[in-house]
C-alpha atoms as a PDB file:
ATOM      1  CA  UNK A   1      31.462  -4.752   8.034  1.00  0.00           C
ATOM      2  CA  UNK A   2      28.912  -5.423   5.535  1.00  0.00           C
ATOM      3  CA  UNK A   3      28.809  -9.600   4.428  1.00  0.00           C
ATOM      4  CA  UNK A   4      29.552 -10.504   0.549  1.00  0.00           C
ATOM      5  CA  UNK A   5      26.747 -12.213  -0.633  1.00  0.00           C
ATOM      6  CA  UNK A   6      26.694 -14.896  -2.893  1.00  0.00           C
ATOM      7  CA  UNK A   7      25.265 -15.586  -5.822  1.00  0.00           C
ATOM      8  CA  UNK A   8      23.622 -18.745  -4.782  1.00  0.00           C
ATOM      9  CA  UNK A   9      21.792 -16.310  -2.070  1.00  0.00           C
ATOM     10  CA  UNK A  10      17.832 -16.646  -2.449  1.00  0.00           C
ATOM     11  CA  UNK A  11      16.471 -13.311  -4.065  1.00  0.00           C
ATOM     12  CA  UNK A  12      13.296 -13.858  -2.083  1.00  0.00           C
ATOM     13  CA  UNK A  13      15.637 -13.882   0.884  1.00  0.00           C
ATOM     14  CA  UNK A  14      16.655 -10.273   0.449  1.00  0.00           C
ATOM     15  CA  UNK A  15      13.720  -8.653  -0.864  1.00  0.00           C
ATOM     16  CA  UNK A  16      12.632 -10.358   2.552  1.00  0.00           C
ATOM     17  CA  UNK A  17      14.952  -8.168   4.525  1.00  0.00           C
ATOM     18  CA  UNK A  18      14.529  -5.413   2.958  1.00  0.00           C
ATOM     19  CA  UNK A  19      10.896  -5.522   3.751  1.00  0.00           C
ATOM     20  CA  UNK A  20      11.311  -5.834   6.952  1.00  0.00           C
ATOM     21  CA  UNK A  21      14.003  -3.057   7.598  1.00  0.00           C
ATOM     22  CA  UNK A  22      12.057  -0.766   5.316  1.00  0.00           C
ATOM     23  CA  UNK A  23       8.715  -1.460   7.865  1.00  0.00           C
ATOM     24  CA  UNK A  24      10.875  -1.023  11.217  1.00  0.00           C
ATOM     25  CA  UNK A  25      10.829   2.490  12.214  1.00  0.00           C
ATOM     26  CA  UNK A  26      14.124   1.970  15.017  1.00  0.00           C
ATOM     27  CA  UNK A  27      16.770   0.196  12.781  1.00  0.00           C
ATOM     28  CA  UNK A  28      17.964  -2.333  15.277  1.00  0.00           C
ATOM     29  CA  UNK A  29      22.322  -2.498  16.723  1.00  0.00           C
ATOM     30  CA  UNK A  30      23.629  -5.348  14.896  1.00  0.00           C
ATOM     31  CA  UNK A  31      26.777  -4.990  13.083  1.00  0.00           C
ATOM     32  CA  UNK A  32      26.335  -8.209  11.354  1.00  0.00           C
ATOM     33  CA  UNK A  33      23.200  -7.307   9.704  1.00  0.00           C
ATOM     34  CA  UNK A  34      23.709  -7.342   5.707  1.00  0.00           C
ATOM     35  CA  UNK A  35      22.040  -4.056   5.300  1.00  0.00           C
ATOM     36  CA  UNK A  36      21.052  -2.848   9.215  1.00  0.00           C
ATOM     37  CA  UNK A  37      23.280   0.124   9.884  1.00  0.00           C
ATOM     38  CA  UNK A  38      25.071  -0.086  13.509  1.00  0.00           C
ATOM     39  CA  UNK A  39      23.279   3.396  14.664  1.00  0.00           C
ATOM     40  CA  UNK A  40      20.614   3.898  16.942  1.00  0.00           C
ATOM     41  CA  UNK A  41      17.733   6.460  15.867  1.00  0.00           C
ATOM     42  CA  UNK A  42      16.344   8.278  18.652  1.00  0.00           C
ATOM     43  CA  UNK A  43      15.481  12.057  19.891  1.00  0.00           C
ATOM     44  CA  UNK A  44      16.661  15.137  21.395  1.00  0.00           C
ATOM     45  CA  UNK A  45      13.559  15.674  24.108  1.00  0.00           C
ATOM     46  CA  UNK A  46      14.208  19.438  23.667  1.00  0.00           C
ATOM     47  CA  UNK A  47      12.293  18.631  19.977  1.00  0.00           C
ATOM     48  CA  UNK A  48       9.307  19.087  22.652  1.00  0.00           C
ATOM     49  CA  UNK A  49      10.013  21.330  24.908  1.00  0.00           C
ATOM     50  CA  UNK A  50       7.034  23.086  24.963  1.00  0.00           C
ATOM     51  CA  UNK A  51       5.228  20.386  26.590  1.00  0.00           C
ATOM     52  CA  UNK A  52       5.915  17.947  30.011  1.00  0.00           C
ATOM     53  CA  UNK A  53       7.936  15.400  29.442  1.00  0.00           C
ATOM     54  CA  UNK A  54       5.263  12.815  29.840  1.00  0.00           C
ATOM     55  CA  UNK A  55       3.720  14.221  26.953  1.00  0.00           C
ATOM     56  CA  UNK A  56       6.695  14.159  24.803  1.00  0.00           C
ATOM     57  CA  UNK A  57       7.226  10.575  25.047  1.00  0.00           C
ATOM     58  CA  UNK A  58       3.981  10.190  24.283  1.00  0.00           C
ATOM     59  CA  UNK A  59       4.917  11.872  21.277  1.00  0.00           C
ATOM     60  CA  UNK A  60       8.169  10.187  20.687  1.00  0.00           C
ATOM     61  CA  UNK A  61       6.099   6.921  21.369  1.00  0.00           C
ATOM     62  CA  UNK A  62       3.906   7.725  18.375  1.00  0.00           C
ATOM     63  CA  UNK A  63       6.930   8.421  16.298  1.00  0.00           C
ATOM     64  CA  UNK A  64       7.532   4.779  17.170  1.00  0.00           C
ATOM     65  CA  UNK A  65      11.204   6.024  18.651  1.00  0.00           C
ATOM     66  CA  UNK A  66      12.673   4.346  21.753  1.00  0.00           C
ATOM     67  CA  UNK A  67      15.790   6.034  21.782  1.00  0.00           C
ATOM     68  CA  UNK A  68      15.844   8.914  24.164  1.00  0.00           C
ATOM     69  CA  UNK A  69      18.230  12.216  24.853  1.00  0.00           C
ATOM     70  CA  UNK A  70      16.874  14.283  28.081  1.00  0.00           C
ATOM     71  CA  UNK A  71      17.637  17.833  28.361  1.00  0.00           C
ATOM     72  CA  UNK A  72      17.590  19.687  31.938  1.00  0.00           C
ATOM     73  CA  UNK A  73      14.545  21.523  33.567  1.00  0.00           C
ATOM     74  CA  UNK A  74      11.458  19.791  31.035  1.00  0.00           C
ATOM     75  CA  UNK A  75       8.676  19.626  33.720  1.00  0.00           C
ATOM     76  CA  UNK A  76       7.221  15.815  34.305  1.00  0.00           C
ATOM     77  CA  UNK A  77       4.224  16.612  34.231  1.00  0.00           C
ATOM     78  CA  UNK A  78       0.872  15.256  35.518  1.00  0.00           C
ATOM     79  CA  UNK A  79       0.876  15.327  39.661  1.00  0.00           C
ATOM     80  CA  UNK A  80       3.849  15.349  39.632  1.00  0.00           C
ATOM     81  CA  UNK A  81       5.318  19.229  40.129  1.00  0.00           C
ATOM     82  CA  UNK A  82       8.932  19.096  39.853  1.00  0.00           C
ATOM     83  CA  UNK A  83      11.356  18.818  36.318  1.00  0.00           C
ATOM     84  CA  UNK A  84      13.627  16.238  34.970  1.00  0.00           C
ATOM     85  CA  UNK A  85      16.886  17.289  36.667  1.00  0.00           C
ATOM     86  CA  UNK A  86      19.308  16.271  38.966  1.00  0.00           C
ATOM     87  CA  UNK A  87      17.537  17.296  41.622  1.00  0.00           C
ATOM     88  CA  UNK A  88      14.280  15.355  41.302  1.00  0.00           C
ATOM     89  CA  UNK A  89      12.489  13.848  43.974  1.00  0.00           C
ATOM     90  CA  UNK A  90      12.663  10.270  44.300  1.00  0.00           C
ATOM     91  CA  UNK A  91       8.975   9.385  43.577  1.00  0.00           C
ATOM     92  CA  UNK A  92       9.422  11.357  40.346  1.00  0.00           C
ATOM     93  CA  UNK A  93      12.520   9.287  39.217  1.00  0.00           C
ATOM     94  CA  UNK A  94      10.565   6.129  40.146  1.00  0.00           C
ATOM     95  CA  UNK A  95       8.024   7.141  37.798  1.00  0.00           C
ATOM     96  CA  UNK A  96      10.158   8.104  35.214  1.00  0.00           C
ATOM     97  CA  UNK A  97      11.689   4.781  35.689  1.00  0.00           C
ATOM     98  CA  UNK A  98       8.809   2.755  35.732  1.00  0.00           C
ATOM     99  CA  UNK A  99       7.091   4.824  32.681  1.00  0.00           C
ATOM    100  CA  UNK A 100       9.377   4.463  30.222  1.00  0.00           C
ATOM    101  CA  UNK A 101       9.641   0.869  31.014  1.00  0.00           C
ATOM    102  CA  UNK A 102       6.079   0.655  30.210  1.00  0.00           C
ATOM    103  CA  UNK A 103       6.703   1.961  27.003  1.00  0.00           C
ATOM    104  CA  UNK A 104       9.817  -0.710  25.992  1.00  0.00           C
ATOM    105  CA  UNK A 105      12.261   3.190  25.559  1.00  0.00           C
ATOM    106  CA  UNK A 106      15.124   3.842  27.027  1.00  0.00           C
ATOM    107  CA  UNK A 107      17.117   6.815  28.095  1.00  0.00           C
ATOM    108  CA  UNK A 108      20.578   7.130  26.296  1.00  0.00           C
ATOM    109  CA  UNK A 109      21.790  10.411  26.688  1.00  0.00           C
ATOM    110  CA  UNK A 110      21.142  13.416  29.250  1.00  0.00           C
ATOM    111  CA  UNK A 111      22.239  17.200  28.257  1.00  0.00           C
ATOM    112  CA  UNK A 112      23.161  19.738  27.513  1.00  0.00           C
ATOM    113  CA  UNK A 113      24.561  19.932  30.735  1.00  0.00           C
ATOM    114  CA  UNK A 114      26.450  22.738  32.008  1.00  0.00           C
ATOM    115  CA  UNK A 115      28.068  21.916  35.723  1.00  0.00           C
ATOM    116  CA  UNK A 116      30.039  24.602  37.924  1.00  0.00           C
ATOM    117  CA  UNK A 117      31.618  22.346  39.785  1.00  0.00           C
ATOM    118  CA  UNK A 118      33.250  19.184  41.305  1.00  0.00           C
ATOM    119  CA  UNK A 119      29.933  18.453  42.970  1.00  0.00           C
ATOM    120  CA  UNK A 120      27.482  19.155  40.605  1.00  0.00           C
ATOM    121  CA  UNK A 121      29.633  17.140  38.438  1.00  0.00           C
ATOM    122  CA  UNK A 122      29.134  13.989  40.706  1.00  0.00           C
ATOM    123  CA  UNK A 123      25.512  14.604  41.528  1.00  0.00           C
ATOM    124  CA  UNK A 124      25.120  14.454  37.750  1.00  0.00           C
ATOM    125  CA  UNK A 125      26.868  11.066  37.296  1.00  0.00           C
ATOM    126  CA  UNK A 126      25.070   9.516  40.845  1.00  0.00           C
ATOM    127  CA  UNK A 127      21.904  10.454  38.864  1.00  0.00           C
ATOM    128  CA  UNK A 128      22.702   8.959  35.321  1.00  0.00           C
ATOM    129  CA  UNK A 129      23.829   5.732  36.447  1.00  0.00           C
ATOM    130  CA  UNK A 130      20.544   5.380  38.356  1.00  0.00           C
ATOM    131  CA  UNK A 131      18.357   6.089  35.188  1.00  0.00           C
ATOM    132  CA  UNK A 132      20.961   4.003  33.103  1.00  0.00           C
ATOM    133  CA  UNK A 133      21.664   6.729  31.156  1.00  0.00           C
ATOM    134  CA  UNK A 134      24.679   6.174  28.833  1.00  0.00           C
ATOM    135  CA  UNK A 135      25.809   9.370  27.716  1.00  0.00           C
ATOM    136  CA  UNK A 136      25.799  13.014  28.590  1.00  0.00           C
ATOM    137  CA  UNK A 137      26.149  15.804  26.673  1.00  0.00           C
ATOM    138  CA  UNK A 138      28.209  18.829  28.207  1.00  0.00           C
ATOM    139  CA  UNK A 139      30.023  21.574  27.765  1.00  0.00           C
ATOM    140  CA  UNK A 140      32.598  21.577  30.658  1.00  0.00           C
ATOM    141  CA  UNK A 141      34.758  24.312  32.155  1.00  0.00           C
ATOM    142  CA  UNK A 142      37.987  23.472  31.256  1.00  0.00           C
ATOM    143  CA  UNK A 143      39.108  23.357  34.421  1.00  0.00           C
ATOM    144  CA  UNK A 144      36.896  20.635  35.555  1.00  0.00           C
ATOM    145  CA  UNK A 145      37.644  18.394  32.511  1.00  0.00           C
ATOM    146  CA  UNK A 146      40.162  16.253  34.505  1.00  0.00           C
ATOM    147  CA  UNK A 147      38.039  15.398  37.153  1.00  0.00           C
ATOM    148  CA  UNK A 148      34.957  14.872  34.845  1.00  0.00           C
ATOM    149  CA  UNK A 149      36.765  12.220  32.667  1.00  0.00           C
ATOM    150  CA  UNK A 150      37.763  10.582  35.476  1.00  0.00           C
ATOM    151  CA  UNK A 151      34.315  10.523  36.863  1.00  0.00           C
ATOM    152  CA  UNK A 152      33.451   9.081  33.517  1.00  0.00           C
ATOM    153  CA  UNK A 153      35.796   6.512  33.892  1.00  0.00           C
ATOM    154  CA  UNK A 154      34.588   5.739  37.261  1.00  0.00           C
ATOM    155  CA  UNK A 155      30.842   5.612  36.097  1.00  0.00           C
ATOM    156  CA  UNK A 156      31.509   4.134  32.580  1.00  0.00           C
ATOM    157  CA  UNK A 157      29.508   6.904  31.235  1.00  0.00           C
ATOM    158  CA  UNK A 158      30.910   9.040  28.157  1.00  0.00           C
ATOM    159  CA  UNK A 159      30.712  12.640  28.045  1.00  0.00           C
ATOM    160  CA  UNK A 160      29.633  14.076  24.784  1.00  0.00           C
ATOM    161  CA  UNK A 161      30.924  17.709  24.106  1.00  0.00           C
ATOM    162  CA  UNK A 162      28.656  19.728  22.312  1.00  0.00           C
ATOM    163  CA  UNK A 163      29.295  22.298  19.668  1.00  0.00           C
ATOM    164  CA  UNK A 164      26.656  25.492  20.000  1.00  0.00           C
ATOM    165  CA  UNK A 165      26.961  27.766  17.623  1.00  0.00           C
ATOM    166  CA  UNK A 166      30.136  30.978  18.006  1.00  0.00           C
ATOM    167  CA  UNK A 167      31.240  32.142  19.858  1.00  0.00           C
ATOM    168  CA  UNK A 168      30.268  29.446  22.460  1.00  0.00           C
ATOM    169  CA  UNK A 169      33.464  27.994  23.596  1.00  0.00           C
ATOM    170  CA  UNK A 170      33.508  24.652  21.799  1.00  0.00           C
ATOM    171  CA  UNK A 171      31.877  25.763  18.430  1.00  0.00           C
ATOM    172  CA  UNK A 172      34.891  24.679  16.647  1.00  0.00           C
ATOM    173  CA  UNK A 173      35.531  20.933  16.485  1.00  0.00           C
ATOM    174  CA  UNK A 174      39.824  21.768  17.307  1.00  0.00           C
ATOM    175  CA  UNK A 175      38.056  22.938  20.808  1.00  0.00           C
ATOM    176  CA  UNK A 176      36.470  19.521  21.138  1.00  0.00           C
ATOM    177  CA  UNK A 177      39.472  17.641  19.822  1.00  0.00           C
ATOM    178  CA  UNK A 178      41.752  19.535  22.356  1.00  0.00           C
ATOM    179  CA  UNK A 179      39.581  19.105  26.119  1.00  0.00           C
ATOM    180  CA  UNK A 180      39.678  15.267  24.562  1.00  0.00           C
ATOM    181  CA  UNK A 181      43.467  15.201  24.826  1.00  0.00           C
ATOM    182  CA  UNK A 182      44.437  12.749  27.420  1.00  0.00           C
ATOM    183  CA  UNK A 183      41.029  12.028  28.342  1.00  0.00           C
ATOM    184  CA  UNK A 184      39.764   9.349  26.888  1.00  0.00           C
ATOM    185  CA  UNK A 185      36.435   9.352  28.353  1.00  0.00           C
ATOM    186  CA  UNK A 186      35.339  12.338  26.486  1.00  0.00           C
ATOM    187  CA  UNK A 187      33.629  12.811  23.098  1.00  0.00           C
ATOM    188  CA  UNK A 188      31.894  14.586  20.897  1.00  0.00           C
ATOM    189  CA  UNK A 189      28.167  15.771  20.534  1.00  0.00           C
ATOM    190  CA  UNK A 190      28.198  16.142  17.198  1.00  0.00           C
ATOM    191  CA  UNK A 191      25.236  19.035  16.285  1.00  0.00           C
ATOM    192  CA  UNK A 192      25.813  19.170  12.449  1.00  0.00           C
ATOM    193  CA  UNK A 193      23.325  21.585  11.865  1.00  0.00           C
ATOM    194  CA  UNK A 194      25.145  24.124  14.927  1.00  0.00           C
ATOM    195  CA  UNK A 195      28.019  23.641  12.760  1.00  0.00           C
ATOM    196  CA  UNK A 196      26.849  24.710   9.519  1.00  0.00           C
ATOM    197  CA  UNK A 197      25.076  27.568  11.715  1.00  0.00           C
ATOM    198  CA  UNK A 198      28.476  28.679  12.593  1.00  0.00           C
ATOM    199  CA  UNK A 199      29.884  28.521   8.911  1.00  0.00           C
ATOM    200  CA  UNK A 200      31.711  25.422   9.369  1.00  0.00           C
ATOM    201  CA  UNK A 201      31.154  22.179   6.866  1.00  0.00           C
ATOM    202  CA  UNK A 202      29.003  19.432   8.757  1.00  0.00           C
ATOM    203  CA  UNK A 203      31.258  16.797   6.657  1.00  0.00           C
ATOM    204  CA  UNK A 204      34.816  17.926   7.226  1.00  0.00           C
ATOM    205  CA  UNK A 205      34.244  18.376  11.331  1.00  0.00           C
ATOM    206  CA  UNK A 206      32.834  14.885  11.288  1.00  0.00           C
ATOM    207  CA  UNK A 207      35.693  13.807   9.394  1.00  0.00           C
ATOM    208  CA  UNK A 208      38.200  15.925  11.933  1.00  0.00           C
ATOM    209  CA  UNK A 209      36.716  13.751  14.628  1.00  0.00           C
ATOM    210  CA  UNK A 210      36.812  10.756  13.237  1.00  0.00           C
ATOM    211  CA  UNK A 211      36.815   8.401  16.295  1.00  0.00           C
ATOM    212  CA  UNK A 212      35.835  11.125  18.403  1.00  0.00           C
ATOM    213  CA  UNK A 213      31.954  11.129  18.006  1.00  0.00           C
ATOM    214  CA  UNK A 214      29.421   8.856  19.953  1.00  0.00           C
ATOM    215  CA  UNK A 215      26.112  11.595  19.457  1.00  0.00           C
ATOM    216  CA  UNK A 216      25.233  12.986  17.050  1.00  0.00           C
ATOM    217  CA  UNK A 217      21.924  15.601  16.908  1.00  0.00           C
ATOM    218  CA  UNK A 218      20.735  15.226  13.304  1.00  0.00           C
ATOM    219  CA  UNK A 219      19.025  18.124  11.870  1.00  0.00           C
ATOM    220  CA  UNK A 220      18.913  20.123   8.341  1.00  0.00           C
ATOM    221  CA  UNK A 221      19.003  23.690   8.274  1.00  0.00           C
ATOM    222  CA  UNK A 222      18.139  26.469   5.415  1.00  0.00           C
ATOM    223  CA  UNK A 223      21.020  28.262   5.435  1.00  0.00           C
ATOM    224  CA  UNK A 224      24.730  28.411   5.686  1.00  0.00           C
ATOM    225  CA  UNK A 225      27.106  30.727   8.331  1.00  0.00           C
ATOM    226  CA  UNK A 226      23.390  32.292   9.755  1.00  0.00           C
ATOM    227  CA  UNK A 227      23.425  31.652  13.576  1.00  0.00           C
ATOM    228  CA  UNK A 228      18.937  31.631  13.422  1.00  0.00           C
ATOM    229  CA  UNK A 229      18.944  29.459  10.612  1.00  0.00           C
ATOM    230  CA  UNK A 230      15.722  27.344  10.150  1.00  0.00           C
ATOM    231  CA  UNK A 231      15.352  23.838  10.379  1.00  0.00           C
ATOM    232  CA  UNK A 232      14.400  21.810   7.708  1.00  0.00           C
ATOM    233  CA  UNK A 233      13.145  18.578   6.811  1.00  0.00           C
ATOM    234  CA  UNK A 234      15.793  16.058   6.537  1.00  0.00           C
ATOM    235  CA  UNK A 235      17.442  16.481   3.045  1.00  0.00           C
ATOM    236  CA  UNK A 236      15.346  19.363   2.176  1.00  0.00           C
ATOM    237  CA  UNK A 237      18.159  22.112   3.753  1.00  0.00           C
ATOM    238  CA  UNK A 238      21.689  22.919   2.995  1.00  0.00           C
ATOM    239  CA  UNK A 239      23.490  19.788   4.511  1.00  0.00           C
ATOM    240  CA  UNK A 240      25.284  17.309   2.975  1.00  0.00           C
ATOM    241  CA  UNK A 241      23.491  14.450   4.638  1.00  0.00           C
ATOM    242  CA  UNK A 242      24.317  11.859   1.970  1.00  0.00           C
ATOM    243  CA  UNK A 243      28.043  12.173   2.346  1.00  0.00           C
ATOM    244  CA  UNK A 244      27.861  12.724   6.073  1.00  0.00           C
ATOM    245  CA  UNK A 245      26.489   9.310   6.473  1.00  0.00           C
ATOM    246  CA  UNK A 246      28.571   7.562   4.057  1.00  0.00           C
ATOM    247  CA  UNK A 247      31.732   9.456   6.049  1.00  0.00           C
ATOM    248  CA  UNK A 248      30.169   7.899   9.402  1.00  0.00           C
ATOM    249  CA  UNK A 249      29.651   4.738   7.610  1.00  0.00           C
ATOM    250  CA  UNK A 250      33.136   4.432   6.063  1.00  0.00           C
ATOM    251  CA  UNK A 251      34.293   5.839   9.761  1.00  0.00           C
ATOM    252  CA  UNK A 252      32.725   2.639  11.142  1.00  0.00           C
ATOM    253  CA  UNK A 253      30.641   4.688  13.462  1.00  0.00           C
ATOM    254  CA  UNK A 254      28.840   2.864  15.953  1.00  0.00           C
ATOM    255  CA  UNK A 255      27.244   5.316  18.263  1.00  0.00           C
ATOM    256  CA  UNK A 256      23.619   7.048  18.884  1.00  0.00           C
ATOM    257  CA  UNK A 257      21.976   9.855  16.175  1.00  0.00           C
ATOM    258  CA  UNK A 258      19.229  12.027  18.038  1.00  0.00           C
ATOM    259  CA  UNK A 259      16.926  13.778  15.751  1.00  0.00           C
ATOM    260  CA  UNK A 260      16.338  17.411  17.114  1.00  0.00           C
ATOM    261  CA  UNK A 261      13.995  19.261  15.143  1.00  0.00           C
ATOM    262  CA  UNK A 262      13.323  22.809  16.311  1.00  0.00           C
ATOM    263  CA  UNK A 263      10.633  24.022  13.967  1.00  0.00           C
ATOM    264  CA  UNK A 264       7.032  24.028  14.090  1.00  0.00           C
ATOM    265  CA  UNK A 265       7.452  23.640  18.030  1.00  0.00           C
ATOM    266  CA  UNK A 266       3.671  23.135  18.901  1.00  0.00           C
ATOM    267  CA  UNK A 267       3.139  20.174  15.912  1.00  0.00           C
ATOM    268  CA  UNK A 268       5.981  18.915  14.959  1.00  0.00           C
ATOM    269  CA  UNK A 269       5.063  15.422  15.350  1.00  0.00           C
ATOM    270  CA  UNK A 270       4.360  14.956  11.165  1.00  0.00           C
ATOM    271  CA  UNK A 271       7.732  16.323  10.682  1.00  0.00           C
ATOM    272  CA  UNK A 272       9.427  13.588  13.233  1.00  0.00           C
ATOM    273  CA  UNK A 273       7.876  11.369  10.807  1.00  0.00           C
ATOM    274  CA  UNK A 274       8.393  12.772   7.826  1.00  0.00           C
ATOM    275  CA  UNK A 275      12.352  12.678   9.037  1.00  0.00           C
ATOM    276  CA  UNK A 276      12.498   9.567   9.788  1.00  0.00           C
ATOM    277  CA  UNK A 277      11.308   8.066   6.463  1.00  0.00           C
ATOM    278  CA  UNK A 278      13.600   9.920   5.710  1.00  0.00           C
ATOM    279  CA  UNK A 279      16.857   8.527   7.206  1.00  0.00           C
ATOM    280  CA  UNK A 280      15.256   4.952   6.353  1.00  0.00           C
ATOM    281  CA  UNK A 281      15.238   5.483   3.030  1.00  0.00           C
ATOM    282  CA  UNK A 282      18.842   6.942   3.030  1.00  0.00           C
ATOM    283  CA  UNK A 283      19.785   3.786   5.264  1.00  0.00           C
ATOM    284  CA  UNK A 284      18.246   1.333   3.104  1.00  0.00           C
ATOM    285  CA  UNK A 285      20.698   2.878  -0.019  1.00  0.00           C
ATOM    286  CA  UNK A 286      23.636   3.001   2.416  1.00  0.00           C
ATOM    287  CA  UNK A 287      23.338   0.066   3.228  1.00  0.00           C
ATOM    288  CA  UNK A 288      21.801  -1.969   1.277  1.00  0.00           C
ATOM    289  CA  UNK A 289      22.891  -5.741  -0.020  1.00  0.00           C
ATOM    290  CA  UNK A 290      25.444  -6.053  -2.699  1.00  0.00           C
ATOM    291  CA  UNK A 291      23.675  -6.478  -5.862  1.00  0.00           C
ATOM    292  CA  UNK A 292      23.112 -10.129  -7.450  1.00  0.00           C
END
């Protein structure tokens, strides 16, 4: 909830904050902030996916982002010859470990995942807990979504269902809304830009799942109902952003927004930036102090 400030509140106080926000590249998770939203900016890993994923953290790292989402089978690079997956060796986790602690980032989410079964289902929680990963992004059979939620439970990891474009199964957020029913471990992966891909409005699924969303994979595209529709830069495409974020805002959402920008795949890096000043402008209007 944003604080009422009074008029006896030093104007040198807020330009102050404002300042500071406006120079911080990864708003900070503090509900009580006057004007700091409660969202954490980070990135899809798939943004780079031509490259090992040592080297796109390196990139992430420049884009001063700390926030992480892993996607299966991005080689590690280096000497070190097998992929982030499940299945990776135990000297290769350790160094994923110990190399993003170097850099102060942090893995949040892992997907998108696609399990067969009961035991690649567990395998895939044993490894997330290990890397403290927080969330991971799915798109379950149905028939496994009773034992996955429970996992979940178990774990205290959310699953994230994410909407590819039709006719992938859960394109349409009523798909998402119903594998959620009596599970209360699972969510939505909310890929705005798949949506509007798929001919659906970005701002009346998010308001459909109000509740329902804790990712969301922010991207612009340049057309509407095309399946290979471009990415943009933030704000420069078809999408809404504006309302979407005052809709997330008013929804009180609280959860992680991944940047995934699939454009200019060998260097994208300038548009990472050029995104995220972006979304810090936009956050500094949304949420910026009441005025004197």
């Amino acid at each position: 909830m944003k604080k009422k400030i009074k008029n006896t509140f030093p104007v040198s106080l807020v330009f102050l904050i404002i300042f500071n926000i406006s120079c911080n590249t990864n708003l900070s998770h503090n509900n009580d902030s006057i004007n700091t939203p409660p969202w954490n900016l980070g990135i899809q890993l798939w943004t780079f996916h031509l490259f090992p994923f040592i080297t796109a953290i390196e990139k992430a790292d420049s884009c001063k982002l700390v926030n992480l989402e892993a996607y299966s089978g991005q080689p590690i690079g280096g000497v070190y010859r097998d992929s982030f997956n499940i299945n990776m060796s135990e000297t290769s986790k350790s160094f994923v470990k110990a190399f993003l602690k170097n850099k102060k980032m942090k893995l949040i989410g892992f997907g998108v995942l696609n399990p067969t079964d009961k035991n690649e289902w567990k395998k895939v929680f044993v490894f997330a807990k290990e890397l403290g990963i927080q969330i991971l992004t799915a798109e379950p059979r149905k028939q496994d979504l009773d034992y996955a939620d429970s996992l979940a439970g178990i774990y205290g990891i959310k699953i994230a269902i994410h909407n590819h474009p039709k006719p992938a199964q859960y394109w349409h957020p009523d798909s998402v809304l119903a594998a959620s029913i009596h599970h209360p471990n699972i969510f939505a992966c909310a890929d705005i830009g798949h949506w509007a891909r798929s001919g659906l409005d970005p701002l009346k699924c998010i308001q459909l799942l109000k509740g329902k969303i804790a990712d969301i994979h922010l991207k612009d595209v340049d057309a509407f109902n095309k399946i290979d529709a471009n990415n943009m830069i933030l704000g420069d495409g078809i999408i809404n952003l504006k309302a979407i974020f005052s809709e997330l805002k008013n929804q009180s959402y609280s959860g992680q927004i991944s940047i995934e920008h699939e454009q200019n795949w060998m260097n994208n890096v300038p548009d990472i930036r050029l995104n995220i000043n972006w979304y810090n402008q936009e956050m500094l209007t949304l949420f910026k102090p009441n005025k004197l």
